[in-house]
PDB file of N, CA and C in Angstrom:
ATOM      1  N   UNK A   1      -5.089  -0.307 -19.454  1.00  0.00           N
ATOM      2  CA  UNK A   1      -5.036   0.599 -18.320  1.00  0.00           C
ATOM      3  C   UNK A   1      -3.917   1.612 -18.533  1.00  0.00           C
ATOM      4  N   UNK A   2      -3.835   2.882 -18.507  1.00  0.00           N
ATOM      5  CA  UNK A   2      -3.573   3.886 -18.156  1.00  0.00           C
ATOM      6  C   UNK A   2      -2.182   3.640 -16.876  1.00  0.00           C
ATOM      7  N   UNK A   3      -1.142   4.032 -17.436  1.00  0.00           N
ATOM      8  CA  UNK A   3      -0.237   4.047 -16.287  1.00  0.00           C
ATOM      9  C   UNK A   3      -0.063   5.369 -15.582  1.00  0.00           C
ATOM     10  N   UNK A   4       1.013   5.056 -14.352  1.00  0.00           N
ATOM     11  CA  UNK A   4       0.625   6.484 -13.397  1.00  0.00           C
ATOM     12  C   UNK A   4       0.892   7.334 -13.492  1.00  0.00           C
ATOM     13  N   UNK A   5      -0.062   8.851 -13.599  1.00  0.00           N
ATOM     14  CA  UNK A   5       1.089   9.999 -14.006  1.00  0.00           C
ATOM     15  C   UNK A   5       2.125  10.033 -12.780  1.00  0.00           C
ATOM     16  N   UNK A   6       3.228  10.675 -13.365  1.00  0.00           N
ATOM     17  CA  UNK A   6       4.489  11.196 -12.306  1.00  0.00           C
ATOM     18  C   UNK A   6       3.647  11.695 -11.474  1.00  0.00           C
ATOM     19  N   UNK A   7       2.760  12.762 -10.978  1.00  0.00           N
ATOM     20  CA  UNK A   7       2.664  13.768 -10.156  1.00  0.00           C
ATOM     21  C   UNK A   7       1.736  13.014  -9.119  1.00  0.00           C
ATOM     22  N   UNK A   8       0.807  11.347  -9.669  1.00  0.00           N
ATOM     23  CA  UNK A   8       0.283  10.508  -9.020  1.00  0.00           C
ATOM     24  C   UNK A   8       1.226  10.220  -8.237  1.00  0.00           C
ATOM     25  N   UNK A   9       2.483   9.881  -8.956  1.00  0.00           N
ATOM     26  CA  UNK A   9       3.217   8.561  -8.203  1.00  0.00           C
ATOM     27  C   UNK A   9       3.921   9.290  -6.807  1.00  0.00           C
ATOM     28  N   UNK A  10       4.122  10.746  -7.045  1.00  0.00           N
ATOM     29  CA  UNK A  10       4.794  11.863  -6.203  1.00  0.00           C
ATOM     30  C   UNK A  10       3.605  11.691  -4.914  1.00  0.00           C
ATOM     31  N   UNK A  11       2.322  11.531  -5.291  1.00  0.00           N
ATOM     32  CA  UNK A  11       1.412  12.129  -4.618  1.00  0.00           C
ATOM     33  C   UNK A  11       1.134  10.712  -3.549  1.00  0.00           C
ATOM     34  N   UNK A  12       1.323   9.606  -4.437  1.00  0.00           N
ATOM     35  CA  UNK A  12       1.207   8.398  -3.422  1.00  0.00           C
ATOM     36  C   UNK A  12       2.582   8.658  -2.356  1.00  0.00           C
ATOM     37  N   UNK A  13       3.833   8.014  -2.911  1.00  0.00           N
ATOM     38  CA  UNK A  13       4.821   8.248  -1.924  1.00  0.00           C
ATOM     39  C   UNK A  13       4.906   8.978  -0.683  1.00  0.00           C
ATOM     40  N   UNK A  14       4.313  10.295  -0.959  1.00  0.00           N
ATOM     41  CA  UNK A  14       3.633  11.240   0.197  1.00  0.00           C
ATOM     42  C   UNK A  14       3.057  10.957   1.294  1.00  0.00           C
ATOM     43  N   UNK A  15       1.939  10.603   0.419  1.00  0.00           N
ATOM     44  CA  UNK A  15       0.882  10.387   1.532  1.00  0.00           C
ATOM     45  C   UNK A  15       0.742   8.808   2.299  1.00  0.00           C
ATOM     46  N   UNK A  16       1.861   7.987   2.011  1.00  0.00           N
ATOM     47  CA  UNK A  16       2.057   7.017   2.576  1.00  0.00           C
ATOM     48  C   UNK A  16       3.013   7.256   3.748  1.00  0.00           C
ATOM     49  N   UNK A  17       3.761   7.841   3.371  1.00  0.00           N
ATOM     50  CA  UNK A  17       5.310   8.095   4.145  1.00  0.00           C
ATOM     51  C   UNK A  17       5.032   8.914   5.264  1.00  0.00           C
ATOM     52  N   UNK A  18       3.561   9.901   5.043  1.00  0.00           N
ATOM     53  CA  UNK A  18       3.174  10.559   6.194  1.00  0.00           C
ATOM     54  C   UNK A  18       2.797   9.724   6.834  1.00  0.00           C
ATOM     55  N   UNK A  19       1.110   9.166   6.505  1.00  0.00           N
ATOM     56  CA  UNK A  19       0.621   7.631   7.032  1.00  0.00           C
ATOM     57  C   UNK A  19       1.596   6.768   7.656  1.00  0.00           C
ATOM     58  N   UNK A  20       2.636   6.603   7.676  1.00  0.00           N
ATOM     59  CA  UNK A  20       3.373   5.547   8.577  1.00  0.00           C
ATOM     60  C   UNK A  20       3.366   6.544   9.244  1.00  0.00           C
ATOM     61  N   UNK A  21       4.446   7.598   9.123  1.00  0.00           N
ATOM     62  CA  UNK A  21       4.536   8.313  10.695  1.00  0.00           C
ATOM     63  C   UNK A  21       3.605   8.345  11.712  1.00  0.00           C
ATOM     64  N   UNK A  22       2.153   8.798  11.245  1.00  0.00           N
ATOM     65  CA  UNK A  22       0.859   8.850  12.128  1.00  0.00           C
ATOM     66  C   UNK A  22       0.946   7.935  12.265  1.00  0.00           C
ATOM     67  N   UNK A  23       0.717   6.566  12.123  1.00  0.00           N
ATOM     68  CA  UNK A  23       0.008   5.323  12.070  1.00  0.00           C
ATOM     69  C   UNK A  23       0.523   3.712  12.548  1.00  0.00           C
ATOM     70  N   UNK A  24       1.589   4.036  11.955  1.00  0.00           N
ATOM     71  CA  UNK A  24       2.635   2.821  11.692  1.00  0.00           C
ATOM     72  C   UNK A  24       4.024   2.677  12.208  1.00  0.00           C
ATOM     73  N   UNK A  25       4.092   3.260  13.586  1.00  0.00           N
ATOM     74  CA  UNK A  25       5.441   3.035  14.202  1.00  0.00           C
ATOM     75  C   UNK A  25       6.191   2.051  14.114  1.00  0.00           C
ATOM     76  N   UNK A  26       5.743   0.588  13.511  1.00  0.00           N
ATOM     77  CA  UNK A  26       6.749  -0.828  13.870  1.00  0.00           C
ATOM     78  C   UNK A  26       7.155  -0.925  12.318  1.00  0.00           C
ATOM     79  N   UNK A  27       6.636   0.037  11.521  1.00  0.00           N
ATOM     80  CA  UNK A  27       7.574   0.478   9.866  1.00  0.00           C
ATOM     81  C   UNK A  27       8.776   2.097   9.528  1.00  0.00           C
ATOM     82  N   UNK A  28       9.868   1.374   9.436  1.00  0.00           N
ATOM     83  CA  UNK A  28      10.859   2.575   9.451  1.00  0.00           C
ATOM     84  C   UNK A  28      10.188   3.792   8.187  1.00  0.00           C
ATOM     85  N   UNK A  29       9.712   3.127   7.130  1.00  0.00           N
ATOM     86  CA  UNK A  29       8.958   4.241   5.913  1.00  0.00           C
ATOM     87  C   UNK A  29       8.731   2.687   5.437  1.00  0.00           C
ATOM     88  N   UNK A  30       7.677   3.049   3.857  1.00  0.00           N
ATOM     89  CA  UNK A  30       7.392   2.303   3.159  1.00  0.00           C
ATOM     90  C   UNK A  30       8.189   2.655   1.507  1.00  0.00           C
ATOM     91  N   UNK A  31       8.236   2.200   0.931  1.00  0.00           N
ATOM     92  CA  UNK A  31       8.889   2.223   0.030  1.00  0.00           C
ATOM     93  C   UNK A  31       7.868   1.613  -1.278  1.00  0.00           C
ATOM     94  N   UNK A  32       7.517   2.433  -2.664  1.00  0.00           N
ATOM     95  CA  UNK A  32       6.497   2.078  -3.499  1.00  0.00           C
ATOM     96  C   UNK A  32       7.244   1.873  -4.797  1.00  0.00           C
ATOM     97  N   UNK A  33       7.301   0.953  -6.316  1.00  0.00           N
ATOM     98  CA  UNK A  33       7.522   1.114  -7.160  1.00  0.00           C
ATOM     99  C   UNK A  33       6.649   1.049  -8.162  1.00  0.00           C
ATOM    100  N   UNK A  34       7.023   1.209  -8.904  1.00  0.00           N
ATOM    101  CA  UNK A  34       5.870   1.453 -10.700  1.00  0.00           C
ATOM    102  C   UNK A  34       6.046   0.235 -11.688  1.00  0.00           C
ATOM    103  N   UNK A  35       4.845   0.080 -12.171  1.00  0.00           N
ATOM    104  CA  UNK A  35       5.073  -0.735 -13.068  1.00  0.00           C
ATOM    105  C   UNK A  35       3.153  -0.380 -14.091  1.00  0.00           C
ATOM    106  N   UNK A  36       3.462   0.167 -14.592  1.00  0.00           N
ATOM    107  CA  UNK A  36       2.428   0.307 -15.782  1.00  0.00           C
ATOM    108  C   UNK A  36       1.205   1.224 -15.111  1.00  0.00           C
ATOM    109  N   UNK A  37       0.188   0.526 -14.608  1.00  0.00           N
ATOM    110  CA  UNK A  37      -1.474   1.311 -13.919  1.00  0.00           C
ATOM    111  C   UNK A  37      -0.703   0.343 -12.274  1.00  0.00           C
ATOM    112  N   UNK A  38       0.080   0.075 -12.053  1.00  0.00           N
ATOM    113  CA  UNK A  38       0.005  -0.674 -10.530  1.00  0.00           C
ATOM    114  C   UNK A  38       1.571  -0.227  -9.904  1.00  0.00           C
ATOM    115  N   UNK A  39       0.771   0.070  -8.243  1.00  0.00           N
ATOM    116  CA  UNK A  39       2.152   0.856  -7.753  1.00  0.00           C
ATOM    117  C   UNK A  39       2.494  -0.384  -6.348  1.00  0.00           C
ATOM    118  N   UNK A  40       3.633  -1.058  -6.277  1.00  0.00           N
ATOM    119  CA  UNK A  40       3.648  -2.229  -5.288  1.00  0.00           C
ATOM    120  C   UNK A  40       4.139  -1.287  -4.344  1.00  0.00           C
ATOM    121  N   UNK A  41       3.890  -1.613  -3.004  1.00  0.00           N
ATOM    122  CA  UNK A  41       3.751  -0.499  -1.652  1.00  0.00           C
ATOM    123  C   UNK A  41       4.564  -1.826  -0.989  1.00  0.00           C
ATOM    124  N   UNK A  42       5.880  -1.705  -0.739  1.00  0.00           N
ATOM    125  CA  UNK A  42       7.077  -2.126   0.486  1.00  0.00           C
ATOM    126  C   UNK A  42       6.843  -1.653   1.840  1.00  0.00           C
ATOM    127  N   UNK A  43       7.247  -2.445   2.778  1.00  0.00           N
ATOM    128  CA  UNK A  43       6.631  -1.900   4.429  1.00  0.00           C
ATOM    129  C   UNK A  43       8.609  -1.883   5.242  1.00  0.00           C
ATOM    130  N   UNK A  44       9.371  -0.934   5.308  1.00  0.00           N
ATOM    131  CA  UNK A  44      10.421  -1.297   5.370  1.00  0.00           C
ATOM    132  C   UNK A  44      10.601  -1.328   7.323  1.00  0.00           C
ATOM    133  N   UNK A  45      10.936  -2.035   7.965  1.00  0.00           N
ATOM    134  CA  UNK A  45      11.385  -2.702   9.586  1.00  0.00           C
ATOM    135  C   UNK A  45      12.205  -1.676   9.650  1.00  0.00           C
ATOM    136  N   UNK A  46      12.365  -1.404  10.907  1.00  0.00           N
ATOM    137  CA  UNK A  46      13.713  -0.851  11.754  1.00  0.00           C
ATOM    138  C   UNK A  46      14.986  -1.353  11.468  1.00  0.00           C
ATOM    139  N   UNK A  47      14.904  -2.861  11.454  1.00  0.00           N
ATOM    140  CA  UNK A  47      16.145  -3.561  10.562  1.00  0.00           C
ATOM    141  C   UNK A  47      16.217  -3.330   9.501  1.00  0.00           C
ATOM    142  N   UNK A  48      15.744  -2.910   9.004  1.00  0.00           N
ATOM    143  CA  UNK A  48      15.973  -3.107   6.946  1.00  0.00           C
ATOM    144  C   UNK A  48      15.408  -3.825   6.588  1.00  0.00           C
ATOM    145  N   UNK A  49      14.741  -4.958   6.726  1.00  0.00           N
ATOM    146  CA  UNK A  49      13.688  -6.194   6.405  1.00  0.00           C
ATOM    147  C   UNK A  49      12.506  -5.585   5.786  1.00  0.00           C
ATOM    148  N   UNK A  50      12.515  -5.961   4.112  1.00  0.00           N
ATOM    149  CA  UNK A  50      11.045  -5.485   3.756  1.00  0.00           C
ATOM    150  C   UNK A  50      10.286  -6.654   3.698  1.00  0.00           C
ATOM    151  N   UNK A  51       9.034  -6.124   3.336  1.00  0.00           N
ATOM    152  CA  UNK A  51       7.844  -6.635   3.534  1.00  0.00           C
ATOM    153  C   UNK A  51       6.927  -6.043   2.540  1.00  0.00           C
ATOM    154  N   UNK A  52       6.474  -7.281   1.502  1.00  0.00           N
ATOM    155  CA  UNK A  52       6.020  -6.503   0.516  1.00  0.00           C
ATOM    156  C   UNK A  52       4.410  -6.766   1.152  1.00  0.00           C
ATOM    157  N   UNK A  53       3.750  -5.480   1.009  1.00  0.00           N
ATOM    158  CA  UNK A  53       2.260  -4.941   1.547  1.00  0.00           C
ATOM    159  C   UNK A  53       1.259  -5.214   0.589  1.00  0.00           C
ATOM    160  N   UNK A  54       1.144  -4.519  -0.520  1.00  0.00           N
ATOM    161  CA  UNK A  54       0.090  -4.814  -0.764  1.00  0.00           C
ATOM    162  C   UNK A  54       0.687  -4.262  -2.827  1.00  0.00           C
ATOM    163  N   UNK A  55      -0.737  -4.273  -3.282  1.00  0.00           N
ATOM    164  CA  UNK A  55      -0.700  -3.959  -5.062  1.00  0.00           C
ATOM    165  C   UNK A  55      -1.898  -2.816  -5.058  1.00  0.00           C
ATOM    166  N   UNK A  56      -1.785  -1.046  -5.318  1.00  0.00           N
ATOM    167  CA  UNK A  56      -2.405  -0.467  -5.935  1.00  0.00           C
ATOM    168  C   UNK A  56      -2.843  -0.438  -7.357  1.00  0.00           C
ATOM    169  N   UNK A  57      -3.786  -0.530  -7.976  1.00  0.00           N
ATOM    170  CA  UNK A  57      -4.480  -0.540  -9.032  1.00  0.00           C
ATOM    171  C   UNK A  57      -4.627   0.692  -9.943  1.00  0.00           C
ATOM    172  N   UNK A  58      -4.728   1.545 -10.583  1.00  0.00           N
ATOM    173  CA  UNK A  58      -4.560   3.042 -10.605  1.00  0.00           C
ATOM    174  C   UNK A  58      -5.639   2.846 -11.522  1.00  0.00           C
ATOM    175  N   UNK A  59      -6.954   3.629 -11.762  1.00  0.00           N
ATOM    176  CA  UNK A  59      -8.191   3.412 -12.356  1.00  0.00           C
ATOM    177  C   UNK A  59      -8.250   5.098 -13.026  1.00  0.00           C
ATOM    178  N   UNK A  60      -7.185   5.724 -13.207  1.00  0.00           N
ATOM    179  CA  UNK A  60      -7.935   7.012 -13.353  1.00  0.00           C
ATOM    180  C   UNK A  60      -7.805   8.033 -12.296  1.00  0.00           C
ATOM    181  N   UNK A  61      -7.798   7.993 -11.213  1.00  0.00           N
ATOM    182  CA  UNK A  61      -8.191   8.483 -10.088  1.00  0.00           C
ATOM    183  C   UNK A  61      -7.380   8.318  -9.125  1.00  0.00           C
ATOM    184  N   UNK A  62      -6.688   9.755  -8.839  1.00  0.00           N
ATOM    185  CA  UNK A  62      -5.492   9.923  -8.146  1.00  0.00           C
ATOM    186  C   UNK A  62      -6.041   9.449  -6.084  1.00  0.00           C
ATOM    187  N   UNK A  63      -7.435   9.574  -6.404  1.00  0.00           N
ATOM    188  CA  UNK A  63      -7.911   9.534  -4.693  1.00  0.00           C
ATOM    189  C   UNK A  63      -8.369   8.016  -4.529  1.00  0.00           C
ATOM    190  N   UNK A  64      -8.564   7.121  -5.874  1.00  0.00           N
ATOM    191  CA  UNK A  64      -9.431   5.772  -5.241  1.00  0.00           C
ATOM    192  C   UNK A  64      -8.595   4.549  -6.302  1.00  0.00           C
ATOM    193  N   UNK A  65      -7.772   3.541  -5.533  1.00  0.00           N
ATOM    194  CA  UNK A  65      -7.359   2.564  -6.074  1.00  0.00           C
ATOM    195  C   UNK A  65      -7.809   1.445  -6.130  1.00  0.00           C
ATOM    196  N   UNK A  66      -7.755   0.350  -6.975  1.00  0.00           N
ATOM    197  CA  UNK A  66      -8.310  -0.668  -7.004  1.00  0.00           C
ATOM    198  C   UNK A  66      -6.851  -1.732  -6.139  1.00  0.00           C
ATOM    199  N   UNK A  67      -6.854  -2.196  -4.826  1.00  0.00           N
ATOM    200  CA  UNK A  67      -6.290  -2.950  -4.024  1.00  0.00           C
ATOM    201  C   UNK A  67      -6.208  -4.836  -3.901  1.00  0.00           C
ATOM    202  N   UNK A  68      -5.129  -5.125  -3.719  1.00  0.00           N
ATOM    203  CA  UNK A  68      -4.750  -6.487  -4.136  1.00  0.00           C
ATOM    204  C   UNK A  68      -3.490  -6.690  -2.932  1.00  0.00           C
ATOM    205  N   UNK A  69      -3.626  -7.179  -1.882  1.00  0.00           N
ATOM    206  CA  UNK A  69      -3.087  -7.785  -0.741  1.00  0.00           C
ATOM    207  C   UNK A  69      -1.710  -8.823  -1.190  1.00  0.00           C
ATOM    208  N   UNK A  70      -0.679  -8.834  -0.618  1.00  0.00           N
ATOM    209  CA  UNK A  70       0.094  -9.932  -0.349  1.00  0.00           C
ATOM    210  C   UNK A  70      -0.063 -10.793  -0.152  1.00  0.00           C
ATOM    211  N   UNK A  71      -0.054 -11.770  -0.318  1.00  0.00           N
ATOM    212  CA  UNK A  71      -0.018 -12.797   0.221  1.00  0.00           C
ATOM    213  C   UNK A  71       1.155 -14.209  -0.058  1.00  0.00           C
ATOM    214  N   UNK A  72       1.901 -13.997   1.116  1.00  0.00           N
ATOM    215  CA  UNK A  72       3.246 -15.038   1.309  1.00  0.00           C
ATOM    216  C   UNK A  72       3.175 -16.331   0.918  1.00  0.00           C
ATOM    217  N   UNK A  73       1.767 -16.780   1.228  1.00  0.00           N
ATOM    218  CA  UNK A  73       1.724 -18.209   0.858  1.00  0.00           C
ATOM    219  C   UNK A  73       1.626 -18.517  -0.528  1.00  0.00           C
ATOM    220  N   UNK A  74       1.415 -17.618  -1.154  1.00  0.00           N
ATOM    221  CA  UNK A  74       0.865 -17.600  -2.731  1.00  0.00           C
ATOM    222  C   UNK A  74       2.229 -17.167  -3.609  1.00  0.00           C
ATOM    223  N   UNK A  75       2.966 -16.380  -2.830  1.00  0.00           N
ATOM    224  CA  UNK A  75       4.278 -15.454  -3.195  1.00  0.00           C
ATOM    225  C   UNK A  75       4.046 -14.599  -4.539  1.00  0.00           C
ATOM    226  N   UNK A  76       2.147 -14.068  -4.230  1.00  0.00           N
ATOM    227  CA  UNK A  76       1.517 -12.992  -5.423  1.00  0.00           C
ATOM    228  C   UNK A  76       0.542 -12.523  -4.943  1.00  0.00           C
ATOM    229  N   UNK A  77       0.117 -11.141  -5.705  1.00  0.00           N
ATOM    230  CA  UNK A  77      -1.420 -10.426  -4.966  1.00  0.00           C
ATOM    231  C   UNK A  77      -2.531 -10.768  -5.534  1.00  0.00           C
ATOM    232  N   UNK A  78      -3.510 -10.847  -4.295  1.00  0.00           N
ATOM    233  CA  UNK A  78      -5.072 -11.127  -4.364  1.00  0.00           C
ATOM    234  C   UNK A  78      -5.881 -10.032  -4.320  1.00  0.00           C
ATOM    235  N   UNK A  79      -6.467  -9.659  -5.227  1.00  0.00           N
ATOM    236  CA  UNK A  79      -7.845  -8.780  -5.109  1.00  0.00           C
ATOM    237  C   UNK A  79      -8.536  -9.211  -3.418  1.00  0.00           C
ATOM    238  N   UNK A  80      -8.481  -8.284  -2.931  1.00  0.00           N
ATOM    239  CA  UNK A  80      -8.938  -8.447  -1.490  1.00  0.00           C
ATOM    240  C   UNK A  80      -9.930  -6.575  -0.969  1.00  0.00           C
ATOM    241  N   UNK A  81     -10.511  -7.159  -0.323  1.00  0.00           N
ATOM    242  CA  UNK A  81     -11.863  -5.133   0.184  1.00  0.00           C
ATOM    243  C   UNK A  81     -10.839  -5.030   0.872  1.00  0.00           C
ATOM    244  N   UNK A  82     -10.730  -3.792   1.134  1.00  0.00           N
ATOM    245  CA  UNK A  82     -10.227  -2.990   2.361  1.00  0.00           C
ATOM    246  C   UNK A  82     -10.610  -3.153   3.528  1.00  0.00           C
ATOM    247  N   UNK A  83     -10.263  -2.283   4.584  1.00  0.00           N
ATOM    248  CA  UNK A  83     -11.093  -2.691   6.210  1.00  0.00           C
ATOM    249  C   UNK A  83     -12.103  -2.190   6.063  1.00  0.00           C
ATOM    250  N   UNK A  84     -12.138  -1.239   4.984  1.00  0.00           N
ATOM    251  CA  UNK A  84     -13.315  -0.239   4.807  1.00  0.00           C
ATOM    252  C   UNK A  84     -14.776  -0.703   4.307  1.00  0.00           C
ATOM    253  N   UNK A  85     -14.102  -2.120   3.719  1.00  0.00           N
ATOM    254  CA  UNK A  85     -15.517  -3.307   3.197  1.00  0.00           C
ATOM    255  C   UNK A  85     -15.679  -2.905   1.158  1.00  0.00           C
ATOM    256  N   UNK A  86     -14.713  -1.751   1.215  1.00  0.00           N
ATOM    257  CA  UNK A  86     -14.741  -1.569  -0.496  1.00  0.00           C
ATOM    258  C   UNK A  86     -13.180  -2.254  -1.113  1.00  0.00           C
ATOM    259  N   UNK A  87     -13.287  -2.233  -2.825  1.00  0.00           N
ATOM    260  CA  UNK A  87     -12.458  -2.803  -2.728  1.00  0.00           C
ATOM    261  C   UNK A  87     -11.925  -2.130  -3.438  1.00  0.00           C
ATOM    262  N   UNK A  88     -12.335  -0.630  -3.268  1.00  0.00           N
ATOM    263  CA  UNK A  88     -11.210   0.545  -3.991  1.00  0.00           C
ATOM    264  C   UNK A  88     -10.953   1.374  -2.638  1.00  0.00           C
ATOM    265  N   UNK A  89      -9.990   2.519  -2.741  1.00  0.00           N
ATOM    266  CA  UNK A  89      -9.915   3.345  -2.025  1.00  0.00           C
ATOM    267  C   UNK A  89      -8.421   3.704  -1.719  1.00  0.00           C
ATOM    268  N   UNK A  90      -8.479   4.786  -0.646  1.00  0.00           N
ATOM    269  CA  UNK A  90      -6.875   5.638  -1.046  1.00  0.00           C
ATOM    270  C   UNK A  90      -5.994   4.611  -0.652  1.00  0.00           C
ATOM    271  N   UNK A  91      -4.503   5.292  -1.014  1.00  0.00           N
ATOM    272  CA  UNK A  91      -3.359   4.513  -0.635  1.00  0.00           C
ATOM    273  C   UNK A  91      -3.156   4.373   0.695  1.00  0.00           C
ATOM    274  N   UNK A  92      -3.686   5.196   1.960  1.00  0.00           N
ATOM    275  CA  UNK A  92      -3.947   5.346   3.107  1.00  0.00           C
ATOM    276  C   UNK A  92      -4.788   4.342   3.548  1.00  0.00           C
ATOM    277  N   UNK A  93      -5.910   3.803   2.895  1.00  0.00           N
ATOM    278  CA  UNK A  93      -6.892   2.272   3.533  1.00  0.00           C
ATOM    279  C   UNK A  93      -6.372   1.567   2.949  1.00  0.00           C
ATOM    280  N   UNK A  94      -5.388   1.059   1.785  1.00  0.00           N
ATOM    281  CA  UNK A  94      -4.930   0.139   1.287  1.00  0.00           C
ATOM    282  C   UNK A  94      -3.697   0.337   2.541  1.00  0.00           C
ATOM    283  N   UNK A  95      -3.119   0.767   2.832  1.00  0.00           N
ATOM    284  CA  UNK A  95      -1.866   0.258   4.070  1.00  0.00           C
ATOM    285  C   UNK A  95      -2.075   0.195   4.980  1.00  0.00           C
ATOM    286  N   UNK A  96      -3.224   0.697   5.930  1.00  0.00           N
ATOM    287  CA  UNK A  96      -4.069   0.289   6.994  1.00  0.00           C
ATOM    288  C   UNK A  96      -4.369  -1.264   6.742  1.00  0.00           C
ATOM    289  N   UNK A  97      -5.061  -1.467   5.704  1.00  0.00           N
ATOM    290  CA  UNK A  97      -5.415  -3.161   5.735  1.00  0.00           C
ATOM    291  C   UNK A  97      -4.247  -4.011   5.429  1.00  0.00           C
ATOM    292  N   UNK A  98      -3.307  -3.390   4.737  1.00  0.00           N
ATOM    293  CA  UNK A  98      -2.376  -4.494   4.707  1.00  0.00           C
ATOM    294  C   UNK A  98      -1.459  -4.811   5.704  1.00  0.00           C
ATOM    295  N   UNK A  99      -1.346  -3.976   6.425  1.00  0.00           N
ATOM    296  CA  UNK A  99      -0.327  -3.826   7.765  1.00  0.00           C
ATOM    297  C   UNK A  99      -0.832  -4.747   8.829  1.00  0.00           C
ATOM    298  N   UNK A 100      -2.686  -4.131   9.159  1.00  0.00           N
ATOM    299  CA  UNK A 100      -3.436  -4.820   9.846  1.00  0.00           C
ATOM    300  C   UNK A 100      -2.808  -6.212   9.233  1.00  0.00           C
ATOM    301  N   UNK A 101      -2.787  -6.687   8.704  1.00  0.00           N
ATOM    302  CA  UNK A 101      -2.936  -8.161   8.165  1.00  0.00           C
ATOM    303  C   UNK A 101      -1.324  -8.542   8.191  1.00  0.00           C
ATOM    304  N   UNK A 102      -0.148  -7.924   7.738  1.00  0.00           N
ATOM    305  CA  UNK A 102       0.938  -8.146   7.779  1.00  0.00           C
ATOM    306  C   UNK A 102       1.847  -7.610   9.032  1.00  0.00           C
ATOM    307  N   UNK A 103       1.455  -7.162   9.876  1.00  0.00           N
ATOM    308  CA  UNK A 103       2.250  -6.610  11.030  1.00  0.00           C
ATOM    309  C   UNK A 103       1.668  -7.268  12.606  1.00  0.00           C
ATOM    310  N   UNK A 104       2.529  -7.345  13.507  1.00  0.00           N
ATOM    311  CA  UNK A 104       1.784  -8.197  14.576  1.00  0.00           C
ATOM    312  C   UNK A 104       1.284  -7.560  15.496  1.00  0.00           C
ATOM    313  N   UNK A 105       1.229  -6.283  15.556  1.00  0.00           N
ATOM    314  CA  UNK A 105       0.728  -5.470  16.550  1.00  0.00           C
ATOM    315  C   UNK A 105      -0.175  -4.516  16.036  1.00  0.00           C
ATOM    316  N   UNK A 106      -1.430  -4.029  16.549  1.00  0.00           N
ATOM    317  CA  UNK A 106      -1.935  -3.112  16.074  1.00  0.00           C
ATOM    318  C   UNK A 106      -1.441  -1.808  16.161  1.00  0.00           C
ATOM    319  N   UNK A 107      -2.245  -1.234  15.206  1.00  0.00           N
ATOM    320  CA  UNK A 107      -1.515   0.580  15.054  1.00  0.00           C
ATOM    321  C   UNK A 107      -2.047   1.121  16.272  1.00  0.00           C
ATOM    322  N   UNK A 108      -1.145   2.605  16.531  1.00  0.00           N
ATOM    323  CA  UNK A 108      -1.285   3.354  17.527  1.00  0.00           C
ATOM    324  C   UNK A 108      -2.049   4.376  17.583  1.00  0.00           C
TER     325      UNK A 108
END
């Protein structure tokens, strides 16, 4: 796999950091790092308390990721669909579903 170009990784950070603002009031920003074709997406609290969200997949394609969920009990990510019922798609339905699933209140 193909790791992320810079101007991807610019382009995720973005459009996540907007996405909380719209979306995600009970997350201060999210916070993403790199590691080869996969970008791990942090959910950061009002306190400072992160929360790791979810695992982007990078296939090529700056608009559709291949997604892999948190999961605490496992303390690693699972290939998991989106809310959307696919199990690719932007960095925007990958933090919608993971929030849904990791946050206790629904979005606004």
């Amino acid at each position: 796999m193909a790791a992320i170009p810079e101007s991807t990784k610019s382009s995720i950070r973005l459009r996540l950091l907007d996405h909380v603002e719209q979306r995600w009031p009970q997350l201060a920003r999210t916070e993403v790092t790199y590691r080869g074709a996969f970008a791990y997406v942090v959910g950061v609290l009002p306190d400072g308390e992160e929360i790791p969200l979810c695992r982007l997949r990078y296939g090529g394609s700056a608009h559709s990721f291949g997604f892999a969920i948190y999961s605490a009990a496992r303390d690693r990510y699972e290939e998991a669909a989106l809310l959307t019922g696919y199990f690719a798609g932007s960095p925007q339905d990958a933090l919608d579903t993971a929030c849904t699933v990791h946050l206790p209140t629904e979005p606004s």
